[in-house]
C-alpha atoms as a PDB file:
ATOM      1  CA  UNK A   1     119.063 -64.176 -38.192  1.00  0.00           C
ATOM      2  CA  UNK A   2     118.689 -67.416 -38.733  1.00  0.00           C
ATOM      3  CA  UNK A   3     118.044 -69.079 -42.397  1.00  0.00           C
ATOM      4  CA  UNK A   4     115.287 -71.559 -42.796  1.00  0.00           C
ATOM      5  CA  UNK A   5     116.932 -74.851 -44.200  1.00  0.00           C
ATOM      6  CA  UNK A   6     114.942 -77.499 -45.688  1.00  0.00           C
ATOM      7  CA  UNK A   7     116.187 -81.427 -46.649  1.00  0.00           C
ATOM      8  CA  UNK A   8     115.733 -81.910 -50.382  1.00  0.00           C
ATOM      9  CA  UNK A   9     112.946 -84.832 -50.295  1.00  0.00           C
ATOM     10  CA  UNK A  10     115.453 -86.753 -52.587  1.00  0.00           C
ATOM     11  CA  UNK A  11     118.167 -86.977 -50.112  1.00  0.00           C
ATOM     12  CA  UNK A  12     115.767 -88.291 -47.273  1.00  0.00           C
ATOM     13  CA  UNK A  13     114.817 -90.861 -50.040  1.00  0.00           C
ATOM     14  CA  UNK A  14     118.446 -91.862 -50.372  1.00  0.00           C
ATOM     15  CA  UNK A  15     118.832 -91.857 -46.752  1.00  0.00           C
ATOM     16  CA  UNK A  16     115.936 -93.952 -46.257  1.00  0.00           C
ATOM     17  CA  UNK A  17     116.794 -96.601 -48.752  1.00  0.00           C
ATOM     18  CA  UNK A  18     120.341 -97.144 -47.613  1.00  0.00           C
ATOM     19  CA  UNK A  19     119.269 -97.231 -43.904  1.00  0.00           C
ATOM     20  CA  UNK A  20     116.828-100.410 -45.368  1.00  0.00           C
ATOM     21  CA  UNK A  21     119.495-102.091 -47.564  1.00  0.00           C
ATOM     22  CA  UNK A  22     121.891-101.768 -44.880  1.00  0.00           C
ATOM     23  CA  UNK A  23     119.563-103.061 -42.601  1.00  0.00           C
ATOM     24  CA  UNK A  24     118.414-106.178 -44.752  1.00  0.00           C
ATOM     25  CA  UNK A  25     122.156-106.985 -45.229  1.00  0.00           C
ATOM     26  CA  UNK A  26     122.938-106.914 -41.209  1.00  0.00           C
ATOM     27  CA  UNK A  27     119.556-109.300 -40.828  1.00  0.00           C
ATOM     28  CA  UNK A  28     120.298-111.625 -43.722  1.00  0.00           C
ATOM     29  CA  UNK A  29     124.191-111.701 -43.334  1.00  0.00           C
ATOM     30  CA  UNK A  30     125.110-110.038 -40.114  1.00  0.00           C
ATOM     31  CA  UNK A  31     128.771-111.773 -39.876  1.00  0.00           C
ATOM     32  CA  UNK A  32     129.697-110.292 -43.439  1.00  0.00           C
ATOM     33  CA  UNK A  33     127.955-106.847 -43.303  1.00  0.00           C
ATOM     34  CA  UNK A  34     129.726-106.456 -39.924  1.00  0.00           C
ATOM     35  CA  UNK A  35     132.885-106.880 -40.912  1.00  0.00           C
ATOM     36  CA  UNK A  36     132.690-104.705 -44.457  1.00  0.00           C
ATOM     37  CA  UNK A  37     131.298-102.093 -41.820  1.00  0.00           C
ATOM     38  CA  UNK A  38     134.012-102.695 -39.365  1.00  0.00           C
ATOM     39  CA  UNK A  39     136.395-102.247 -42.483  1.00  0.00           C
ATOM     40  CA  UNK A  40     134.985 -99.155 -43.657  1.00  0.00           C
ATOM     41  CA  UNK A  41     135.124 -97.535 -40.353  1.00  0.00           C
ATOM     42  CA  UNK A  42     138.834 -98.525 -40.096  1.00  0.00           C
ATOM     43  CA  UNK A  43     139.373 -96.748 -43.687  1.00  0.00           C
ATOM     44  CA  UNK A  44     137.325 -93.672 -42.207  1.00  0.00           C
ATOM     45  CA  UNK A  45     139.631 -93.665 -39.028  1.00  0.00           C
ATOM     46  CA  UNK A  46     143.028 -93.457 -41.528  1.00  0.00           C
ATOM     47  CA  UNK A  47     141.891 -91.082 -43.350  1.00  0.00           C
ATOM     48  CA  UNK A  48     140.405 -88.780 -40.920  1.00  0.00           C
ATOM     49  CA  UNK A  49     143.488 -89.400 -38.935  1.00  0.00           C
ATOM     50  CA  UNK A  50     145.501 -88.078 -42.075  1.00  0.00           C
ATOM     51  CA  UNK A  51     143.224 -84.988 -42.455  1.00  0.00           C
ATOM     52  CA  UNK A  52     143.800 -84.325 -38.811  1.00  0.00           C
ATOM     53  CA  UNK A  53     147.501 -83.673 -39.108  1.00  0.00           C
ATOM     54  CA  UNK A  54     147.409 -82.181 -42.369  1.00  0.00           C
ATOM     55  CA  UNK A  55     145.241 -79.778 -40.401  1.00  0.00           C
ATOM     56  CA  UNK A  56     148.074 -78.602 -38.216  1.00  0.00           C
ATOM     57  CA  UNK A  57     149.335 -77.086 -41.212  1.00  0.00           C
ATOM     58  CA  UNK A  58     146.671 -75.366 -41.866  1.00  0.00           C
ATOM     59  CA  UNK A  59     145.233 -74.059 -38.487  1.00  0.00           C
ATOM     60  CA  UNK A  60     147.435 -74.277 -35.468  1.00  0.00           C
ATOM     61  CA  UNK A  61     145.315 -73.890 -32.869  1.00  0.00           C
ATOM     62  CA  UNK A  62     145.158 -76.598 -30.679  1.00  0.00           C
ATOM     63  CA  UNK A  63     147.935 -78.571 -32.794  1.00  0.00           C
ATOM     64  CA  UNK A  64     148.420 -81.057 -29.619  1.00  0.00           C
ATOM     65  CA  UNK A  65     144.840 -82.447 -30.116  1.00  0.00           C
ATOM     66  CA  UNK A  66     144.869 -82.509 -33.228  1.00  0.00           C
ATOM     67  CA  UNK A  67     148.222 -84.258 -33.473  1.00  0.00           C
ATOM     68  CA  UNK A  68     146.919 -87.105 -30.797  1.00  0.00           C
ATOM     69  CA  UNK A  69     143.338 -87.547 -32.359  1.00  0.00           C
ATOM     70  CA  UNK A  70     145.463 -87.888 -35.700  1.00  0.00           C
ATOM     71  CA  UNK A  71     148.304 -90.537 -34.783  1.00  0.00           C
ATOM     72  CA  UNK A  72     144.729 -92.301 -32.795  1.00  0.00           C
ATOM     73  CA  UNK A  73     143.158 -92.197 -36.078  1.00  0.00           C
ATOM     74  CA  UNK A  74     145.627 -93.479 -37.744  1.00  0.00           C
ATOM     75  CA  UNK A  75     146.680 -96.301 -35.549  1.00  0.00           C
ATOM     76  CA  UNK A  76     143.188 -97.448 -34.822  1.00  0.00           C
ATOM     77  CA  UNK A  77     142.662 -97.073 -38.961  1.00  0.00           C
ATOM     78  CA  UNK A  78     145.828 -99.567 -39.594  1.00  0.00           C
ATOM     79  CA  UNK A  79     145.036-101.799 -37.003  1.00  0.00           C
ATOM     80  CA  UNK A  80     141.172-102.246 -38.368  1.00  0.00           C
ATOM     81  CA  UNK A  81     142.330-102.648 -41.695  1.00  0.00           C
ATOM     82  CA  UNK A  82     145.362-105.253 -40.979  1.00  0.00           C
ATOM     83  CA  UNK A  83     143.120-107.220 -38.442  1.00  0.00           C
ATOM     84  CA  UNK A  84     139.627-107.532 -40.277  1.00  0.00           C
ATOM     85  CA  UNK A  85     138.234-110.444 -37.959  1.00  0.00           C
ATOM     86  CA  UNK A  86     139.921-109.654 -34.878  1.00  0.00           C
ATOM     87  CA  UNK A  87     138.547-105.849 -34.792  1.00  0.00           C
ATOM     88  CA  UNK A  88     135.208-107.400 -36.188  1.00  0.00           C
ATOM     89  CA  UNK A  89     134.841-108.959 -32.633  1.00  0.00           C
ATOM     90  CA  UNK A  90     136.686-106.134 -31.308  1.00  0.00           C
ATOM     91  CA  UNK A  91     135.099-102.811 -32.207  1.00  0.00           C
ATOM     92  CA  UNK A  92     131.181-103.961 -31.667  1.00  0.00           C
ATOM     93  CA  UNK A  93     132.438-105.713 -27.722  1.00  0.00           C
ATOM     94  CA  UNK A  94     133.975-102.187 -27.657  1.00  0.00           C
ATOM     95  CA  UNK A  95     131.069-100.660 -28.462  1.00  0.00           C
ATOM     96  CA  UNK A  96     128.917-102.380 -25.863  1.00  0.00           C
ATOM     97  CA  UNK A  97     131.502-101.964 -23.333  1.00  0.00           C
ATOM     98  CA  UNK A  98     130.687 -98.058 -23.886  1.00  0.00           C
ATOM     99  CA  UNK A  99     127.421 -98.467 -23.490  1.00  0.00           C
ATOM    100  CA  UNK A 100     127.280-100.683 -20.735  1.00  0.00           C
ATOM    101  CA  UNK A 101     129.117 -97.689 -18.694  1.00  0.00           C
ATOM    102  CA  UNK A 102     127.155 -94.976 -20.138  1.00  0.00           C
ATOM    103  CA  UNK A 103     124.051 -96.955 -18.586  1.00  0.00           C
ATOM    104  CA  UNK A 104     125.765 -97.473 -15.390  1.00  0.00           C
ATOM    105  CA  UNK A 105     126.725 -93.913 -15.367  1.00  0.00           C
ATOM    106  CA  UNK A 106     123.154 -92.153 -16.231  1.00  0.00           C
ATOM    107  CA  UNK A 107     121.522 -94.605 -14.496  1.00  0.00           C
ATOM    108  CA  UNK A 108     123.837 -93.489 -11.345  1.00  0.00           C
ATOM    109  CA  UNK A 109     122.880 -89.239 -11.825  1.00  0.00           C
ATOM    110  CA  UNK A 110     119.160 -90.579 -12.632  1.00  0.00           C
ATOM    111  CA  UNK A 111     118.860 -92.030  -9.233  1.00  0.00           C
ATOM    112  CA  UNK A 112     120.520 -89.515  -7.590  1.00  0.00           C
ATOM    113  CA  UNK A 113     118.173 -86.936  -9.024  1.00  0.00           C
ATOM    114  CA  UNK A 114     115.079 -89.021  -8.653  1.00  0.00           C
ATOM    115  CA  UNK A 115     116.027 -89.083  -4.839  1.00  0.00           C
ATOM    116  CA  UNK A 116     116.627 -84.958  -4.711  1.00  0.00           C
ATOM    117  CA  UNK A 117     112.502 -84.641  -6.123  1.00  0.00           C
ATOM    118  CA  UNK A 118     113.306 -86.083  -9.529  1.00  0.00           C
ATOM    119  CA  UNK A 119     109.990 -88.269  -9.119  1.00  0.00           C
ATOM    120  CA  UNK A 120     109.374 -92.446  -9.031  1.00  0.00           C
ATOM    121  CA  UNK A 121     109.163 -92.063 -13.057  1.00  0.00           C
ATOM    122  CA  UNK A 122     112.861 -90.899 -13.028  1.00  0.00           C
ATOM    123  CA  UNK A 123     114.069 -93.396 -10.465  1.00  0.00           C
ATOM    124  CA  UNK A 124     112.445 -96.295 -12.531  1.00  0.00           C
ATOM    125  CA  UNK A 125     114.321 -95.340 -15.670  1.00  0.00           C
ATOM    126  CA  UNK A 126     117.141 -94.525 -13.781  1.00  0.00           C
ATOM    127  CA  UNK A 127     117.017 -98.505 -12.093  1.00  0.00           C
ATOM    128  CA  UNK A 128     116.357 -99.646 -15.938  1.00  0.00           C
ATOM    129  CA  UNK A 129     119.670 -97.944 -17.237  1.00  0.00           C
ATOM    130  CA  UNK A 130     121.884 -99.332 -14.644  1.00  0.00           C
ATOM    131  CA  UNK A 131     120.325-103.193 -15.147  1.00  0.00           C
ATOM    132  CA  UNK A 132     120.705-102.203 -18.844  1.00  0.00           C
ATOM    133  CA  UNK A 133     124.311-101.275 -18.129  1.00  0.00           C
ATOM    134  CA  UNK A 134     125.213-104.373 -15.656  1.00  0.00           C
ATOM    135  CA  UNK A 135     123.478-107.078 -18.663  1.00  0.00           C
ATOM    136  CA  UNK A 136     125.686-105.286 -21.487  1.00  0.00           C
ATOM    137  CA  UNK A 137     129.389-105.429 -19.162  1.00  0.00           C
ATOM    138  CA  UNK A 138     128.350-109.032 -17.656  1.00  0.00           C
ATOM    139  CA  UNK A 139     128.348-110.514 -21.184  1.00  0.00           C
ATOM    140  CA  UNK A 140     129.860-108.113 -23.559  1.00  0.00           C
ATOM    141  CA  UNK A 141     130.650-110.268 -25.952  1.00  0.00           C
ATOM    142  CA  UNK A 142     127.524-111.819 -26.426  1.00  0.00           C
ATOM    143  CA  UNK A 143     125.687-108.723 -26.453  1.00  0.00           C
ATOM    144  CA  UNK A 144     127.742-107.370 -28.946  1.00  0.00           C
ATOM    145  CA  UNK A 145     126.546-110.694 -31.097  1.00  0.00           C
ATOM    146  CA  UNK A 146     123.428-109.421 -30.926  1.00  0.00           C
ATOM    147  CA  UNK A 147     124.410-105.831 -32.200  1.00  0.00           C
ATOM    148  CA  UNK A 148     124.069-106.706 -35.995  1.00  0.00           C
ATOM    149  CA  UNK A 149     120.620-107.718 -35.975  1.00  0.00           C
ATOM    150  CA  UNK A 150     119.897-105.193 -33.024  1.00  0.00           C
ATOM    151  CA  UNK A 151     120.467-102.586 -35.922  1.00  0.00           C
ATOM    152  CA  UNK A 152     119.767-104.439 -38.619  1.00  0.00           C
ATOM    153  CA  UNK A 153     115.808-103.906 -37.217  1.00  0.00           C
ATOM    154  CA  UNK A 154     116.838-100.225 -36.126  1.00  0.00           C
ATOM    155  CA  UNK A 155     117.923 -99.812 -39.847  1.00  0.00           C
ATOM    156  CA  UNK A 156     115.107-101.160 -41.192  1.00  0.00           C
ATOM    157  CA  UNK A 157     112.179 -99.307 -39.644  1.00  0.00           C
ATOM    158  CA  UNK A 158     114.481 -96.379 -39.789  1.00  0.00           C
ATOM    159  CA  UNK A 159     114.322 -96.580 -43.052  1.00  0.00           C
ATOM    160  CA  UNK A 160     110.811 -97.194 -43.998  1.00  0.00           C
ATOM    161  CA  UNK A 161     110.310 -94.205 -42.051  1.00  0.00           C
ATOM    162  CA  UNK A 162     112.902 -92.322 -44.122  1.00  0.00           C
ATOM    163  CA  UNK A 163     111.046 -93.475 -46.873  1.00  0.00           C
ATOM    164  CA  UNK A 164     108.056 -92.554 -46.100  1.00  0.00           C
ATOM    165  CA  UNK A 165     109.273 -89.036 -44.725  1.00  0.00           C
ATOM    166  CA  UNK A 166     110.508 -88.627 -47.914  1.00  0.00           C
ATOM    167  CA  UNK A 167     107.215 -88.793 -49.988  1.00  0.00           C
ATOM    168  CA  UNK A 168     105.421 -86.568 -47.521  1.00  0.00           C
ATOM    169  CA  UNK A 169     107.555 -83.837 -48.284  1.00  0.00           C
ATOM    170  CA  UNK A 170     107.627 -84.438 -51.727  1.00  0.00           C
END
């Protein structure tokens, strides 16, 4: 049986106001808020990483994974947190790297299935993801200096949304 689970209003409220001051900090001063996000995502990874292998101890199923995803966290934590402008650069290029592939790759089954009776409406968002993908890994760099205010505007409508979410179920 499964409960029915309803979001206090006040927490969507919360939600929706950080998503806006987060995203008015990323479109007034994307260089800073990137790199105090970039920082606290380092400081995440450590001390994830830590709970990881204290969680050996714990529960030792699966202690290999657990082990690697811990020493990764860990690592990638220290190396965030000792290199604050390098990994500013380097975690957002990441990021678009990622998604430049994922675009490539859906893009890639899209087509295929749009060819096996998927339909033209499935092929054209199939072509659409891989020229997505192909623009994101010809520049990455670039497009991830266009990340901040990409979700600085994200943020923002996100969270007037939020906001108004909120006072509808209120």
């Amino acid at each position: 049986m499964q409960e029915n689970y309803e979001v206090p209003w006040w927490l969507v409220l919360i939600q929706g106001i950080s998503a806006l001051v987060i995203g008015f900090f990323l479109l007034t001063a994307p260089a800073a808020t990137t790199l105090f996000l970039v920082q606290f995502l380092g400081i995440y990874w450590l001390v994830s990483g830590i709970f990881q292998i204290v969680a050996i101890f714990i529960d030792k199923s699966a202690w290999g994974w657990k082990l690697f995803s811990g020493l990764l966290g860990i690592l990638a934590g220290f190396a965030v947190i000792n290199h604050p402008l390098w990994s500013t650069v380097l975690v957002p290029t990441t990021l678009v790297i990622i998604l430049g592939i994922q675009g490539l790759v859906v893009g890639g089954i899209g087509l295929f299935s749009a060819f096996k009776g998927g339909g033209w409406g499935a092929g054209v968002m199939a072509a659409l993801s891989i020229i997505f993908g192909v623009l994101l890994l010809s520049s990455p760099f670039i497009a991830a200096l266009a990340l901040p205010w990409i979700f600085g505007i994200f943020a923002v409508l996100g969270g007037i949304l939020g906001i108004v979410a909120a006072f509808k179920m209120k």
